[in-house]
C-alpha atoms as a PDB file:
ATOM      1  CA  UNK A   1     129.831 148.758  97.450  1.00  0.00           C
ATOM      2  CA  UNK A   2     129.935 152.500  98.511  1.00  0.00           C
ATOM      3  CA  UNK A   3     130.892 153.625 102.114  1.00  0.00           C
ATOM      4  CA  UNK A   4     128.880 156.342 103.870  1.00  0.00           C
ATOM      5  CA  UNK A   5     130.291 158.032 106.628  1.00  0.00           C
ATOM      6  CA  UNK A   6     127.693 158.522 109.371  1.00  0.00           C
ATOM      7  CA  UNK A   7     128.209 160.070 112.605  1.00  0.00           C
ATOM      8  CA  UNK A   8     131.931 158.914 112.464  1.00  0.00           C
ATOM      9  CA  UNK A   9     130.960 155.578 111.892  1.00  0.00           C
ATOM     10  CA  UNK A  10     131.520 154.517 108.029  1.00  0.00           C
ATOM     11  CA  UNK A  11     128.911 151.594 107.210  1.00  0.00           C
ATOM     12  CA  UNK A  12     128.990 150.559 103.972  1.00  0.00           C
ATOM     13  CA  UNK A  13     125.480 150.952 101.665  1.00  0.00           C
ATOM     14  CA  UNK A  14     124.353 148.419  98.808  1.00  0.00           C
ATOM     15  CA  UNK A  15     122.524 149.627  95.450  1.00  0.00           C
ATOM     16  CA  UNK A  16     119.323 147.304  95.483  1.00  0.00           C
ATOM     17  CA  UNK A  17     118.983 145.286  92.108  1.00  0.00           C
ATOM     18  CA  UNK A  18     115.423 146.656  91.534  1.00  0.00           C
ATOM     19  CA  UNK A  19     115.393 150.054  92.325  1.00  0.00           C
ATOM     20  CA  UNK A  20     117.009 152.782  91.216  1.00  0.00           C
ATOM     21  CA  UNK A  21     116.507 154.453  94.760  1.00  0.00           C
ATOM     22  CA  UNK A  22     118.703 155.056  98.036  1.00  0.00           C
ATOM     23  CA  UNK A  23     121.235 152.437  98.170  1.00  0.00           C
ATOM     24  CA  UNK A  24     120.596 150.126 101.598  1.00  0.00           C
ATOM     25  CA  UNK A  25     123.050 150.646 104.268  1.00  0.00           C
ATOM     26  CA  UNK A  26     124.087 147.120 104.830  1.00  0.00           C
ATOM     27  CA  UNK A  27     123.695 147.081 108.852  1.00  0.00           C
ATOM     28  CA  UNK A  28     120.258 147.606 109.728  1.00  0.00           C
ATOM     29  CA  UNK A  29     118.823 148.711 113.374  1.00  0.00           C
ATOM     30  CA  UNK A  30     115.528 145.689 114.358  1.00  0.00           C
ATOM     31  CA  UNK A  31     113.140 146.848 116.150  1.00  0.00           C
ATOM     32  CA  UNK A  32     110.938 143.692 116.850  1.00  0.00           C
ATOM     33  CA  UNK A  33     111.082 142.795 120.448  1.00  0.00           C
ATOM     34  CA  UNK A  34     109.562 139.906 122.259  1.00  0.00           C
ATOM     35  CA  UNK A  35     106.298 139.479 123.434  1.00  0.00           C
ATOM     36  CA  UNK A  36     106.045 142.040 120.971  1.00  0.00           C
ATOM     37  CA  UNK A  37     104.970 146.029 121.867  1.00  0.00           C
ATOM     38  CA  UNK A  38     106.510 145.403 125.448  1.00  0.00           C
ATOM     39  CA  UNK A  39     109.441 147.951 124.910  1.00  0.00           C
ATOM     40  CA  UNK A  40     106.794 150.414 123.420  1.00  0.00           C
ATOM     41  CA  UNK A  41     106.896 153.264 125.820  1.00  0.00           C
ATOM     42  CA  UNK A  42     110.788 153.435 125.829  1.00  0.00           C
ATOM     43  CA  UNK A  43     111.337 152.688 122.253  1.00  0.00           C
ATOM     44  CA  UNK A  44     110.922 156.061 120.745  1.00  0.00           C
ATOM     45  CA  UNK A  45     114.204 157.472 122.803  1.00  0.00           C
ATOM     46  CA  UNK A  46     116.223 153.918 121.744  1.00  0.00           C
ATOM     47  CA  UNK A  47     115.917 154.692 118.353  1.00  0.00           C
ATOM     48  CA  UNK A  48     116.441 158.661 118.547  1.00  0.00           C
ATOM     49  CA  UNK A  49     119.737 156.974 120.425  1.00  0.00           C
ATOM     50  CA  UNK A  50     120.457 154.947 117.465  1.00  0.00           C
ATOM     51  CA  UNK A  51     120.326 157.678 115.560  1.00  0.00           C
ATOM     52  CA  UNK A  52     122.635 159.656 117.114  1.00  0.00           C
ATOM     53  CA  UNK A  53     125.002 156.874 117.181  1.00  0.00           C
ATOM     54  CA  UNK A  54     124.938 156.692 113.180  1.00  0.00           C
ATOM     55  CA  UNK A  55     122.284 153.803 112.740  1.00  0.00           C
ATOM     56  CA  UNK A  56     120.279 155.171 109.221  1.00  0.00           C
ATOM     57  CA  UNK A  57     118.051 151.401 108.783  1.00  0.00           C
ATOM     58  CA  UNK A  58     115.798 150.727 110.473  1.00  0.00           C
ATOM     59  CA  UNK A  59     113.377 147.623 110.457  1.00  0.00           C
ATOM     60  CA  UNK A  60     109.796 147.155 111.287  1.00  0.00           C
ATOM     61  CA  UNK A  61     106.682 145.645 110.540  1.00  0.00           C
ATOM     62  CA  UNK A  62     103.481 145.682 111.176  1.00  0.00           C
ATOM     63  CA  UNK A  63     103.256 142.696 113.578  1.00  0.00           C
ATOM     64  CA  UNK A  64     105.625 144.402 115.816  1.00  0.00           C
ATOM     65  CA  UNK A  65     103.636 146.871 117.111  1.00  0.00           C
ATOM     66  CA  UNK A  66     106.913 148.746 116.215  1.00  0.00           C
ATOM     67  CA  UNK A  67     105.877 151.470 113.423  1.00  0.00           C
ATOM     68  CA  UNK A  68     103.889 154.124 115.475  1.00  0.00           C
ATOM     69  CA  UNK A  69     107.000 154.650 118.133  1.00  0.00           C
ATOM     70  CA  UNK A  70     109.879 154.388 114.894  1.00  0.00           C
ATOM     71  CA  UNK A  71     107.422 157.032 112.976  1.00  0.00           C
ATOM     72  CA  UNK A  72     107.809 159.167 116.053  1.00  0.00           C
ATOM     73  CA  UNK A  73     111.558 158.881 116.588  1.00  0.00           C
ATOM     74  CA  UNK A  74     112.377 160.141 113.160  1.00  0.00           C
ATOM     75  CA  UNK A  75     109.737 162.863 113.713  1.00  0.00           C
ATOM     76  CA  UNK A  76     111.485 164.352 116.877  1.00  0.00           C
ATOM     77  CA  UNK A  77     115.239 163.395 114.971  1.00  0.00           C
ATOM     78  CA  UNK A  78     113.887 165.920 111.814  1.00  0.00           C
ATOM     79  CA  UNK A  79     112.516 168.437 114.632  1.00  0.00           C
ATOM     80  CA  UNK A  80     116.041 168.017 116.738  1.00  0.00           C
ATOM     81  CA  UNK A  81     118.130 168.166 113.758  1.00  0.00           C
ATOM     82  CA  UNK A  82     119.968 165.170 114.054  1.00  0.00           C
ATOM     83  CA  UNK A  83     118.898 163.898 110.484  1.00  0.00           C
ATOM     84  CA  UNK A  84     117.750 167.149 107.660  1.00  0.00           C
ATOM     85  CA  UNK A  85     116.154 165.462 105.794  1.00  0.00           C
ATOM     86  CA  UNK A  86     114.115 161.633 106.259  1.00  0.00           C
ATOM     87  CA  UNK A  87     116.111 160.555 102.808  1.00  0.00           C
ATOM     88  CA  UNK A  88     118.795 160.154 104.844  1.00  0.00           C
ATOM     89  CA  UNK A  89     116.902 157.483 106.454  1.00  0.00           C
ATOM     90  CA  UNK A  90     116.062 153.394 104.806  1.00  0.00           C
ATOM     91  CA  UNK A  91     112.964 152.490 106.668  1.00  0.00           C
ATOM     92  CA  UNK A  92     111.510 148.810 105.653  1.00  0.00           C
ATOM     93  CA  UNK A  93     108.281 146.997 107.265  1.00  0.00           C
ATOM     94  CA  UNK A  94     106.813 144.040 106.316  1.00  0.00           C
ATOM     95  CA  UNK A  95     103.325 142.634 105.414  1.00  0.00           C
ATOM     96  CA  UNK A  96     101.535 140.684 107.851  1.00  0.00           C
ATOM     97  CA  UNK A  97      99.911 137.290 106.974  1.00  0.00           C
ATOM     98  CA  UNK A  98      96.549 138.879 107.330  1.00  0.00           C
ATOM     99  CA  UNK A  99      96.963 141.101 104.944  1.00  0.00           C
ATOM    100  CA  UNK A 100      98.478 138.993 102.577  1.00  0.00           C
ATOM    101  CA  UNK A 101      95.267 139.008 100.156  1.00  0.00           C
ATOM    102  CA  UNK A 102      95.997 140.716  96.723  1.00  0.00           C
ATOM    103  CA  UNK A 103      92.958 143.191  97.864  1.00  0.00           C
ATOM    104  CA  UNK A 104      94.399 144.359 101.328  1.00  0.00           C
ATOM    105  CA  UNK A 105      98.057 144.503 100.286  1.00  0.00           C
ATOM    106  CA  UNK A 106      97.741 148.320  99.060  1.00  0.00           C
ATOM    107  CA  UNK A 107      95.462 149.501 102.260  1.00  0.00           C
ATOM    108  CA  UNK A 108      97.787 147.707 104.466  1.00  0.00           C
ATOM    109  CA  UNK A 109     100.936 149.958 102.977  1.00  0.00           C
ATOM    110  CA  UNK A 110      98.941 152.991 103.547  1.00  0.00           C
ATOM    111  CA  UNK A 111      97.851 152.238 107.258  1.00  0.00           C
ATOM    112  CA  UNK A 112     101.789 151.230 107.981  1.00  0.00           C
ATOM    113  CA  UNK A 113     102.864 154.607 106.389  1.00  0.00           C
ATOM    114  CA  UNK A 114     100.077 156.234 108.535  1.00  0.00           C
ATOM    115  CA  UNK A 115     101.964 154.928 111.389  1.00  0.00           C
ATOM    116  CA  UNK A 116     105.524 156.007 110.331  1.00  0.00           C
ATOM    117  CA  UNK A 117     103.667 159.198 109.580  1.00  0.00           C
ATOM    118  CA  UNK A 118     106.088 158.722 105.735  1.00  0.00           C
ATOM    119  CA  UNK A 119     105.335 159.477 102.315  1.00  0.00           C
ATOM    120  CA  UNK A 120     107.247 156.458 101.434  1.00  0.00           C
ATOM    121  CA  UNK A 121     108.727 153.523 102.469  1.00  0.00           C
ATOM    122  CA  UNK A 122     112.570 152.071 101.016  1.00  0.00           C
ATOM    123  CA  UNK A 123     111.699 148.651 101.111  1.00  0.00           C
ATOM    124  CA  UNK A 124     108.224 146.716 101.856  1.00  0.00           C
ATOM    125  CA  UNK A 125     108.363 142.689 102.464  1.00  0.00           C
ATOM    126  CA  UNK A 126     105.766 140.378 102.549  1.00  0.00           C
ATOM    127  CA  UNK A 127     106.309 138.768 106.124  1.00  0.00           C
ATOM    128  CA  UNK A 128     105.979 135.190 105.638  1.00  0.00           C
ATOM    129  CA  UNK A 129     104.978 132.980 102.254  1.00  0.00           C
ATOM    130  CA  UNK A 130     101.573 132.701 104.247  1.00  0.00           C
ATOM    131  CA  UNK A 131      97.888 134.327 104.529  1.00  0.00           C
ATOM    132  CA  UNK A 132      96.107 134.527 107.449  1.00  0.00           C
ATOM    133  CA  UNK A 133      91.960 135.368 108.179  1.00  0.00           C
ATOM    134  CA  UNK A 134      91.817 139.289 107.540  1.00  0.00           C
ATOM    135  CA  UNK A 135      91.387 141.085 110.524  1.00  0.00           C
ATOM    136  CA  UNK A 136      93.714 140.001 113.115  1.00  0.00           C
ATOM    137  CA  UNK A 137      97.383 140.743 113.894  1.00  0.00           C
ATOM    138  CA  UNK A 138      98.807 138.161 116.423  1.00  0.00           C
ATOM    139  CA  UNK A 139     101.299 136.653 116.392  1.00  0.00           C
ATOM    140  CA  UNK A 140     101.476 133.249 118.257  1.00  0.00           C
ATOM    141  CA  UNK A 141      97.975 133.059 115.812  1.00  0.00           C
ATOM    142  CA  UNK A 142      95.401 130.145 115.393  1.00  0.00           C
ATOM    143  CA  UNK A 143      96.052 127.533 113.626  1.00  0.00           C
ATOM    144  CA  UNK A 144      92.373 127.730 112.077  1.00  0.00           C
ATOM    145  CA  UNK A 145      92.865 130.786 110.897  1.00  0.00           C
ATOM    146  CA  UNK A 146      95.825 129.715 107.764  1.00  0.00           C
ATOM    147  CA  UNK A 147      93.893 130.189 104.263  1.00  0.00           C
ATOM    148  CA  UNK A 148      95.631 129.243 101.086  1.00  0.00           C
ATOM    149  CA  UNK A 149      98.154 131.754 100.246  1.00  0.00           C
ATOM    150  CA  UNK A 150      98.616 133.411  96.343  1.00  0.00           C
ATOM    151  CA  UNK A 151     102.120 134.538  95.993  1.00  0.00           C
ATOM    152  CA  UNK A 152     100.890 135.622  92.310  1.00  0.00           C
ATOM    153  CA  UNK A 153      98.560 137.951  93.183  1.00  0.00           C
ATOM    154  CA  UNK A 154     100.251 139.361  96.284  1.00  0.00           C
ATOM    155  CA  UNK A 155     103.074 139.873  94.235  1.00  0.00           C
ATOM    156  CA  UNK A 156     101.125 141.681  92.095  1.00  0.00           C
ATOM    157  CA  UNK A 157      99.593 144.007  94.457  1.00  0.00           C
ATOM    158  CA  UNK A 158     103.551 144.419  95.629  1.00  0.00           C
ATOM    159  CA  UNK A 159     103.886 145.676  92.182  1.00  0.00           C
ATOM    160  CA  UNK A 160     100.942 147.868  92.432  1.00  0.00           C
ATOM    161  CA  UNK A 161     102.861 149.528  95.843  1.00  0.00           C
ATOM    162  CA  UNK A 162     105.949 149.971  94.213  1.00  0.00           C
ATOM    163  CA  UNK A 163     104.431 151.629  90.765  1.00  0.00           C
ATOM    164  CA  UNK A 164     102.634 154.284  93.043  1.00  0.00           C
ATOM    165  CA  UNK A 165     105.713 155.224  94.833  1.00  0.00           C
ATOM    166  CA  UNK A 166     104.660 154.309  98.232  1.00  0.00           C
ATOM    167  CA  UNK A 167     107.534 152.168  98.414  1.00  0.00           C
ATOM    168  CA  UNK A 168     110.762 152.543  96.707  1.00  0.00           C
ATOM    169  CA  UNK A 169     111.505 148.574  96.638  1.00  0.00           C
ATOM    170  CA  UNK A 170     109.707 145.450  97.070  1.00  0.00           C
ATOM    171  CA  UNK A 171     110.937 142.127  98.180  1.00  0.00           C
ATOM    172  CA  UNK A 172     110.259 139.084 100.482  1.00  0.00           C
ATOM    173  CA  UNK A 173     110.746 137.427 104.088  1.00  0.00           C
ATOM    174  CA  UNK A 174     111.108 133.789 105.064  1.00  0.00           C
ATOM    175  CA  UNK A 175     110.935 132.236 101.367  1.00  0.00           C
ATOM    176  CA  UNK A 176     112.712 129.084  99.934  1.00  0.00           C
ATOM    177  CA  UNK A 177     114.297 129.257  96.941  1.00  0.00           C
ATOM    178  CA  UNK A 178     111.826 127.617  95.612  1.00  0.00           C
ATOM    179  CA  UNK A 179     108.942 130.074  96.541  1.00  0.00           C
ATOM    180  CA  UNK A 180     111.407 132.697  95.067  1.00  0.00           C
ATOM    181  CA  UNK A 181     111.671 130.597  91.891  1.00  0.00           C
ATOM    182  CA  UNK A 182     107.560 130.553  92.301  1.00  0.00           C
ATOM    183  CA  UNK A 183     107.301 134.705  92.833  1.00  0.00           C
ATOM    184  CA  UNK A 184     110.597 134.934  89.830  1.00  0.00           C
ATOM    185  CA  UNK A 185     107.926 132.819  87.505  1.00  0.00           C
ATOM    186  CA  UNK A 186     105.286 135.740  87.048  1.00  0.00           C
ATOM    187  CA  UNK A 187     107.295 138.477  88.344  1.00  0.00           C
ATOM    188  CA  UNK A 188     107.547 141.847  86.478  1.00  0.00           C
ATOM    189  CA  UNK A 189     109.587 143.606  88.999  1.00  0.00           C
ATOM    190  CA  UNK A 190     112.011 140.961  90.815  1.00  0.00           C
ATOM    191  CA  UNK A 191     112.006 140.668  94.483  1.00  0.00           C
ATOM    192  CA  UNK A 192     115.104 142.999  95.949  1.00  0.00           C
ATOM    193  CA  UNK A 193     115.047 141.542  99.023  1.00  0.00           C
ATOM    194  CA  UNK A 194     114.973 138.200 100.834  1.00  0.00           C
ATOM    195  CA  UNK A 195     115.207 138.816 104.868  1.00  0.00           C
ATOM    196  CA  UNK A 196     116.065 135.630 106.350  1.00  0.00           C
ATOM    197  CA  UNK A 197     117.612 133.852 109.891  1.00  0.00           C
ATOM    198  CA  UNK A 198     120.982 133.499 109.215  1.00  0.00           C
ATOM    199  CA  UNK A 199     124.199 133.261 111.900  1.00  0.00           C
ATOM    200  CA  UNK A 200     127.275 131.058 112.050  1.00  0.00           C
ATOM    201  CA  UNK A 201     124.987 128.478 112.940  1.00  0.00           C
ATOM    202  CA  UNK A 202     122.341 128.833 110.356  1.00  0.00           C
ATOM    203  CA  UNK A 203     124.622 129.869 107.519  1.00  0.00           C
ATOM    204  CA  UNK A 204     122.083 129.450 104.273  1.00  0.00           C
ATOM    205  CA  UNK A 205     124.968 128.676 102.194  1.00  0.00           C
ATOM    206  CA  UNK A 206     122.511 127.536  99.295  1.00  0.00           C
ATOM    207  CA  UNK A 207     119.457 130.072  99.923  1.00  0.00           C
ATOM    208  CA  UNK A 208     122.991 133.080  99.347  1.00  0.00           C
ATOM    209  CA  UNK A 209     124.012 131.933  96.058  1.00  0.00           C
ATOM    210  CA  UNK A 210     120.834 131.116  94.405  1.00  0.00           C
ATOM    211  CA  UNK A 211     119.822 134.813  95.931  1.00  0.00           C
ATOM    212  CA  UNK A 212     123.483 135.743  94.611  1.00  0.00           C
ATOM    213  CA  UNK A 213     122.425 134.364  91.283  1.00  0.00           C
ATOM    214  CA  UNK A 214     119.201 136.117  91.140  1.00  0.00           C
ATOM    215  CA  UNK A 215     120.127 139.657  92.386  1.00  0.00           C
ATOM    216  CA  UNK A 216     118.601 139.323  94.986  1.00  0.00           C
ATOM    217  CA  UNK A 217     120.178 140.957  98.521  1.00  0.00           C
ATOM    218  CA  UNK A 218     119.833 138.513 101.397  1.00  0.00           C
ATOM    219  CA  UNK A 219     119.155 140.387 104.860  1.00  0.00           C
ATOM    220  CA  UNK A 220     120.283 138.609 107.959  1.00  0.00           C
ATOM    221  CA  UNK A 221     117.598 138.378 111.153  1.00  0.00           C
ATOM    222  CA  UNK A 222     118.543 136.754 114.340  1.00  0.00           C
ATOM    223  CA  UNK A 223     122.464 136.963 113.199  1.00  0.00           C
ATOM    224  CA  UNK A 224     123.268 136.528 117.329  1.00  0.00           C
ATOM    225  CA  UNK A 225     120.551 133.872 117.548  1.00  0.00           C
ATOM    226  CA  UNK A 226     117.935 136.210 119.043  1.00  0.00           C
ATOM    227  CA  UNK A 227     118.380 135.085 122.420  1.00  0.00           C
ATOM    228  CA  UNK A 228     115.281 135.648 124.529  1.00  0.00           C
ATOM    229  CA  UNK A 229     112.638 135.520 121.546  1.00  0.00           C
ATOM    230  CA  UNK A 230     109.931 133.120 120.270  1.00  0.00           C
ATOM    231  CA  UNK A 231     111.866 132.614 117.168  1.00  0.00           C
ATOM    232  CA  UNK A 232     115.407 132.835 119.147  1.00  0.00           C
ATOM    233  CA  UNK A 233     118.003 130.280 120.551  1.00  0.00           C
ATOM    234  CA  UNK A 234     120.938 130.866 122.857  1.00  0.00           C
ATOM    235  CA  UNK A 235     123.030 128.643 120.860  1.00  0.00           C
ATOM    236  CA  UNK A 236     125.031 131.336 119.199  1.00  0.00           C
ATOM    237  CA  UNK A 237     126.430 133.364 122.335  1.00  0.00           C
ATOM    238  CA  UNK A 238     127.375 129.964 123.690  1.00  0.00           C
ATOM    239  CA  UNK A 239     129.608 128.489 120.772  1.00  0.00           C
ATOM    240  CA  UNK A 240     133.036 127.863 122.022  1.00  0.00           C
ATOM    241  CA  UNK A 241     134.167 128.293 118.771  1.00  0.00           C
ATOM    242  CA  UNK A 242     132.963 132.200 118.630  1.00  0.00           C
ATOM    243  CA  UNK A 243     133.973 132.601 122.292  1.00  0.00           C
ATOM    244  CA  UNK A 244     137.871 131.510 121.180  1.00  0.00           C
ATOM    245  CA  UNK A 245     137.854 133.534 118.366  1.00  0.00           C
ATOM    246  CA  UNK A 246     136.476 136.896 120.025  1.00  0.00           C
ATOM    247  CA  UNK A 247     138.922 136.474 122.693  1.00  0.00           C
ATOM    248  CA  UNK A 248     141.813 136.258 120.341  1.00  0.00           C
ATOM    249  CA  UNK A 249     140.623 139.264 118.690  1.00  0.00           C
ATOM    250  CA  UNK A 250     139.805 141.508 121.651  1.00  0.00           C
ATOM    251  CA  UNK A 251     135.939 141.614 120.530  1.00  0.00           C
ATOM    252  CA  UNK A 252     132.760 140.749 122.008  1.00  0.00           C
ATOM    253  CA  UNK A 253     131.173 137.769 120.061  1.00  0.00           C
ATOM    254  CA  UNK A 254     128.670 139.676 118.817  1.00  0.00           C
ATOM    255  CA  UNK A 255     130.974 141.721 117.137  1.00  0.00           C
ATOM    256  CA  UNK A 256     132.306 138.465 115.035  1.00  0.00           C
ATOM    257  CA  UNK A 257     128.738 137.481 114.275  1.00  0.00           C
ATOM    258  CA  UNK A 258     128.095 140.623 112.748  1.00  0.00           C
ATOM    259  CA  UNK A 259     131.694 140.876 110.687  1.00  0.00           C
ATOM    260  CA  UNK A 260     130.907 137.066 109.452  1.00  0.00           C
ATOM    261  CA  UNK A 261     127.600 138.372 108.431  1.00  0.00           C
ATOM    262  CA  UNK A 262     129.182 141.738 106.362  1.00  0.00           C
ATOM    263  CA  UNK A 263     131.938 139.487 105.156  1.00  0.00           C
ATOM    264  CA  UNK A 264     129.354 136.929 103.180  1.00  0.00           C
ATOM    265  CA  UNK A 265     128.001 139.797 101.510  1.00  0.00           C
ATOM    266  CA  UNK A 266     124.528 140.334 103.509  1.00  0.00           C
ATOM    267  CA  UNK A 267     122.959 143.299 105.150  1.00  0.00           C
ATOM    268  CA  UNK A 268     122.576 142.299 108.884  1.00  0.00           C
ATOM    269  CA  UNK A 269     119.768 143.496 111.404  1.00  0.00           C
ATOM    270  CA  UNK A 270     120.930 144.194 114.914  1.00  0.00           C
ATOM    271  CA  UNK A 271     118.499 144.675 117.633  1.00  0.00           C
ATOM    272  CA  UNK A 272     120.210 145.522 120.392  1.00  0.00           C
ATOM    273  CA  UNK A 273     118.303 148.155 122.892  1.00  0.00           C
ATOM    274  CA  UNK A 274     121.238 148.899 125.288  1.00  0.00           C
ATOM    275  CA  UNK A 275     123.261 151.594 124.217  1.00  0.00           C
ATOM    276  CA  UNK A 276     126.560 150.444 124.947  1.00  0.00           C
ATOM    277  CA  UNK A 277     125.899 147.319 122.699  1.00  0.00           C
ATOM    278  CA  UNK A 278     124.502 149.728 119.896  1.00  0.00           C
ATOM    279  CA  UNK A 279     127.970 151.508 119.745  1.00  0.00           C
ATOM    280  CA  UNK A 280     129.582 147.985 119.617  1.00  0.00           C
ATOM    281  CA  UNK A 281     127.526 146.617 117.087  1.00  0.00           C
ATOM    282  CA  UNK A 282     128.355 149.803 114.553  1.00  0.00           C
ATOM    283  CA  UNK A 283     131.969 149.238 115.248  1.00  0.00           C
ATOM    284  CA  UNK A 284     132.563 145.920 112.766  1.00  0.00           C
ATOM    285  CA  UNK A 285     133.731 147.833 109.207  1.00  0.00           C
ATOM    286  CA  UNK A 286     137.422 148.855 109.730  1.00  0.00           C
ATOM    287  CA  UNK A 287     139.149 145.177 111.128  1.00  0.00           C
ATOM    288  CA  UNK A 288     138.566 141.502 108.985  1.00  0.00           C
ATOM    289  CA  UNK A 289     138.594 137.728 110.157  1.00  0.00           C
ATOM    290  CA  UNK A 290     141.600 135.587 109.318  1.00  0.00           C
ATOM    291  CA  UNK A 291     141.256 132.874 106.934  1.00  0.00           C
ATOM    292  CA  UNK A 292     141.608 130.347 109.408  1.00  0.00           C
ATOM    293  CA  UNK A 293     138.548 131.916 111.937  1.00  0.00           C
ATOM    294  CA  UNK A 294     136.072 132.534 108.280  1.00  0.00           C
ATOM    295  CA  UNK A 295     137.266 128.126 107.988  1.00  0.00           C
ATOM    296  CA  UNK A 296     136.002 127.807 111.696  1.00  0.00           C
ATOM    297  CA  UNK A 297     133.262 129.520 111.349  1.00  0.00           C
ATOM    298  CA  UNK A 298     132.312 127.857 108.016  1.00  0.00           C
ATOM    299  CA  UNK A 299     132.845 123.702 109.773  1.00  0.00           C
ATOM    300  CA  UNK A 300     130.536 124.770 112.582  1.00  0.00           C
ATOM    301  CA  UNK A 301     127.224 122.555 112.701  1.00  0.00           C
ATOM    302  CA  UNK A 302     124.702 123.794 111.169  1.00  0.00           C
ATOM    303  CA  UNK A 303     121.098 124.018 113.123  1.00  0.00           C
ATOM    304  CA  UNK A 304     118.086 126.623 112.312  1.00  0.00           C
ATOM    305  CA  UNK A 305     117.173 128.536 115.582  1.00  0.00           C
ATOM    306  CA  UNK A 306     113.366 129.091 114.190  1.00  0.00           C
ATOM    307  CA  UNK A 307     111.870 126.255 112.021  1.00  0.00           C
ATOM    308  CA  UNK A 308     108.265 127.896 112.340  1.00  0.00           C
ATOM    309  CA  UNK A 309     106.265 125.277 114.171  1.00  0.00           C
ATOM    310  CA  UNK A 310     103.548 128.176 114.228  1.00  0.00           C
ATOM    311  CA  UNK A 311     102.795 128.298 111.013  1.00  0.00           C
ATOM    312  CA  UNK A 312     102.829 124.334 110.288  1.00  0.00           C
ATOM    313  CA  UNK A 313      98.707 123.326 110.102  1.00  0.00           C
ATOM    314  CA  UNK A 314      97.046 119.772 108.727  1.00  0.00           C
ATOM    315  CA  UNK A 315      94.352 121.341 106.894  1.00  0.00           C
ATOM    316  CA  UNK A 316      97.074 124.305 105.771  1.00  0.00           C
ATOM    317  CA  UNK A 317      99.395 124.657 103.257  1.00  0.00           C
ATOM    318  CA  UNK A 318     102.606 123.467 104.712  1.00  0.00           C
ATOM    319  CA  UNK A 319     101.984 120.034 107.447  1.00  0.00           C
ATOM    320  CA  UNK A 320     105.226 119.862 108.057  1.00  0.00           C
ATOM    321  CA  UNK A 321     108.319 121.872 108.216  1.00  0.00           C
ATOM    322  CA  UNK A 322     109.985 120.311 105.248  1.00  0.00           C
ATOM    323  CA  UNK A 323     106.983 121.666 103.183  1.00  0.00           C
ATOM    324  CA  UNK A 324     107.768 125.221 104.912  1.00  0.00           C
ATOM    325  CA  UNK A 325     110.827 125.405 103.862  1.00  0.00           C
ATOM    326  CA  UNK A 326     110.598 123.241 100.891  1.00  0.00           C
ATOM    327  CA  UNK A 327     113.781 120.882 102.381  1.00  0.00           C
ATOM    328  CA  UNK A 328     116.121 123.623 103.006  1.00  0.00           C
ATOM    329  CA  UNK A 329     116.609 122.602 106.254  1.00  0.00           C
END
C-alpha cells in the first residue's frame, strides 16, 4: 500500500489485482443521492469542492443521474487548474440492470463516457447480479420488468470493455460469493472489484476473505449506514457503542466508521455533500483504533441495512432474499 499526498491530505492508494493501471485511492467520494438526480443542479460545485479538498475517486453510475454533472466538475477542475491532468483522477460507474444484456454492455460504456465527457473510465461495475427490460433506467423499477440474467455473457462483454481500453478495470457490485465463484468459473480477466454495503453493523466478515482469497478489492457503500436513502438505515449513527468510542477519541462517529473501514483493508465511499463533513471524512489516515475499540466494534450485532426487497420477484430469478444473496445474510 502506497501513500499519495493530495492537497495535504495523504490517502493511501491500492494497486488493483487486474490491472496494471492507476492504483485506486482507497477513500472514494459517492455521488448517488436519494431520490436520485435531486442534488443535480448543485452537484457540479460539491465535487469541484471535493476536489479542492484532495478527494481524487469518485463514484457514479448510470442510475444516478450522477455522470453528466461529475463529467462537468472535472471539466471546469482541468480548465481551473486544480487537477493537470484527468490521470490524476479514478472515476468508476456502474452498469445498470437494463443494460445488463451481453449486446448493450459496450454501448452502455460509451453513452456513460459520453456523459463524463472521458476517454476512459478506471473501473466499470456491473450494478447488481440482475437484468432488467432494455430501455428504462428507474430505479424503484417494476417488478415485471426482471428477465433472466447471464453473468457469462455480461462478463464477457466486460471483457470486451476492458480489451478496448474504455475502461482500465472491470469488476462487480452487490454479488455473493457465490455469484463471484459463478463470474471466477468462465472468467478470463478476474473481477477487480466487488462494491458492497458494509459498516460496523454489516461487517461481511466472510464475503472479505473469500474476496481476500481471490484478489479481489472489496469497496465499502453505505459505511455510515446511508441515513436518509432507499437502501439506508439510521442504525449506524445511533450505536452507543460508536458514540462511546468517538467521544473517547475526540472524533465524530463518522470518522471511526471510516478508520474501521481503512483498517479491514477496504476502499470506502463517502458521500457526504456538506463541506465541513468532506474535510472530516479525509482526515482518518494519520491516528488508529485501540485493540480493545477494533474488539467492540467486531461483537456488535450484525444486521444488513439494504436486503434488496426491490429486486426480489416470483416469476424472477431470486423469490426471496436468501436466493439474492445466496444465504449470506
Amino acid at each position: 500500500m502506497e501513500l499519495s499526498t493530495i492537497a495535504g491530505q495523504s490517502i493511501p492508494t491500492f494497486p488493483l489485482y487486474s490491472t496494471d493501471e492507476k492504483a485506486i485511492p482507497l477513500l472514494g467520494f459517492g455521488t448517488a443521492e436519494y431520490p436520485f438526480g435531486a442534488s443535480i443542479h448543485t452537484l457540479k460545485e460539491t465535487i469541484l469542492e471535493a476536489i479542492k479538498l484532495g478527494y481524487r475517486h469518485f463514484d457514479t453510475a448510470a442510475i444516478y443521474l450522477s455522470e453528466q454533472p461529475l463529467g462537468e466538475a472535472i471539466s471546469d477542475a482541468l480548465r481551473l487548474g486544480l487537477i493537470k491532468s484527468r490521470d490524476e483522477l479514478f472515476v468508476t460507474s456502474k452498469l445498470w440492470c437494463s443494460d445488463a444484456h451481453h449486446d448493450f454492455v459496450l454501448p452502455a460504456l460509451k453513452k456513460t463516457l459520453q456523459n463524463l465527457k472521458l476517454e476512459y473510465l478506471n473501473l466499470f461495475l456491473i450494478h447488481w447480479p440482475l437484468s432488467l427490460k432494455p430501455g428504462k433506467y428507474e430505479f424503484p423499477f417494476q417488478k415485471e420488468d426482471i428477465v433472466p440474467f447471464d453473468p457469462k455473457t455480461v462478463w464477457e462483454a466486460m471483457e470486451e470493455c476492458q480489451g478496448l481500453g474504455l475502461t482500465k478495470s472491470i469488476g462487480v457490485s452487490n454479488f455473493s460469493c457465490k455469484k463471484l465463484e459463478t463470474i471466477l468459473s468462465t472468467a478470463k480477466i478476474p473481477p477487480a472489484v466487488n462494491q458492497v454495503e458494509m459498516n460496523p453493523l454489516w461487517q461481511q466478515k466472510k464475503l472479505r476473505k473469500f474476496c481476500e482469497e481471490k484478489g479481489i478489492l472489496v469497496e465499502a457503500y453505505s459505511p455510515l449506514g446511508a441515513k436518509g436513502t432507499a437502501w439506508g438505515t439510521n442504525r449506524v449513527m445511533e450505536c452507543e457503542v460508536l458514540k462511546e468510542i468517538a467521544q473517547a477519541k475526540g472524533k465524530s462517529l463518522a470518522q471511526v466508521c471510516l478508520r474501521w473501514a481503512h483498517e479491514q483493508g477496504v476502499c470506502a465511499l463517502v458521500k457526504s455533500f456538506n463541506k465541513e463533513r468532506m474535510k472530516q471524512n479525509l482526515d482518518i489516515f494519520d491516528w488508529k483504533l485501540t485493540a480493545d475499540e477494533l474488539h467492540k466494534i467486531s461483537q456488535l450485532p450484525q444486521c444488513k441495512g439494504f436486503p434488496g426487497a426491490a429486486f426480489l420477484s416470483d416469476d424472477g430469478p431470486y423469490k426471496s432474499v436468501e436466493e439474492l444473496w445466496d444465504g449470506e445474510i
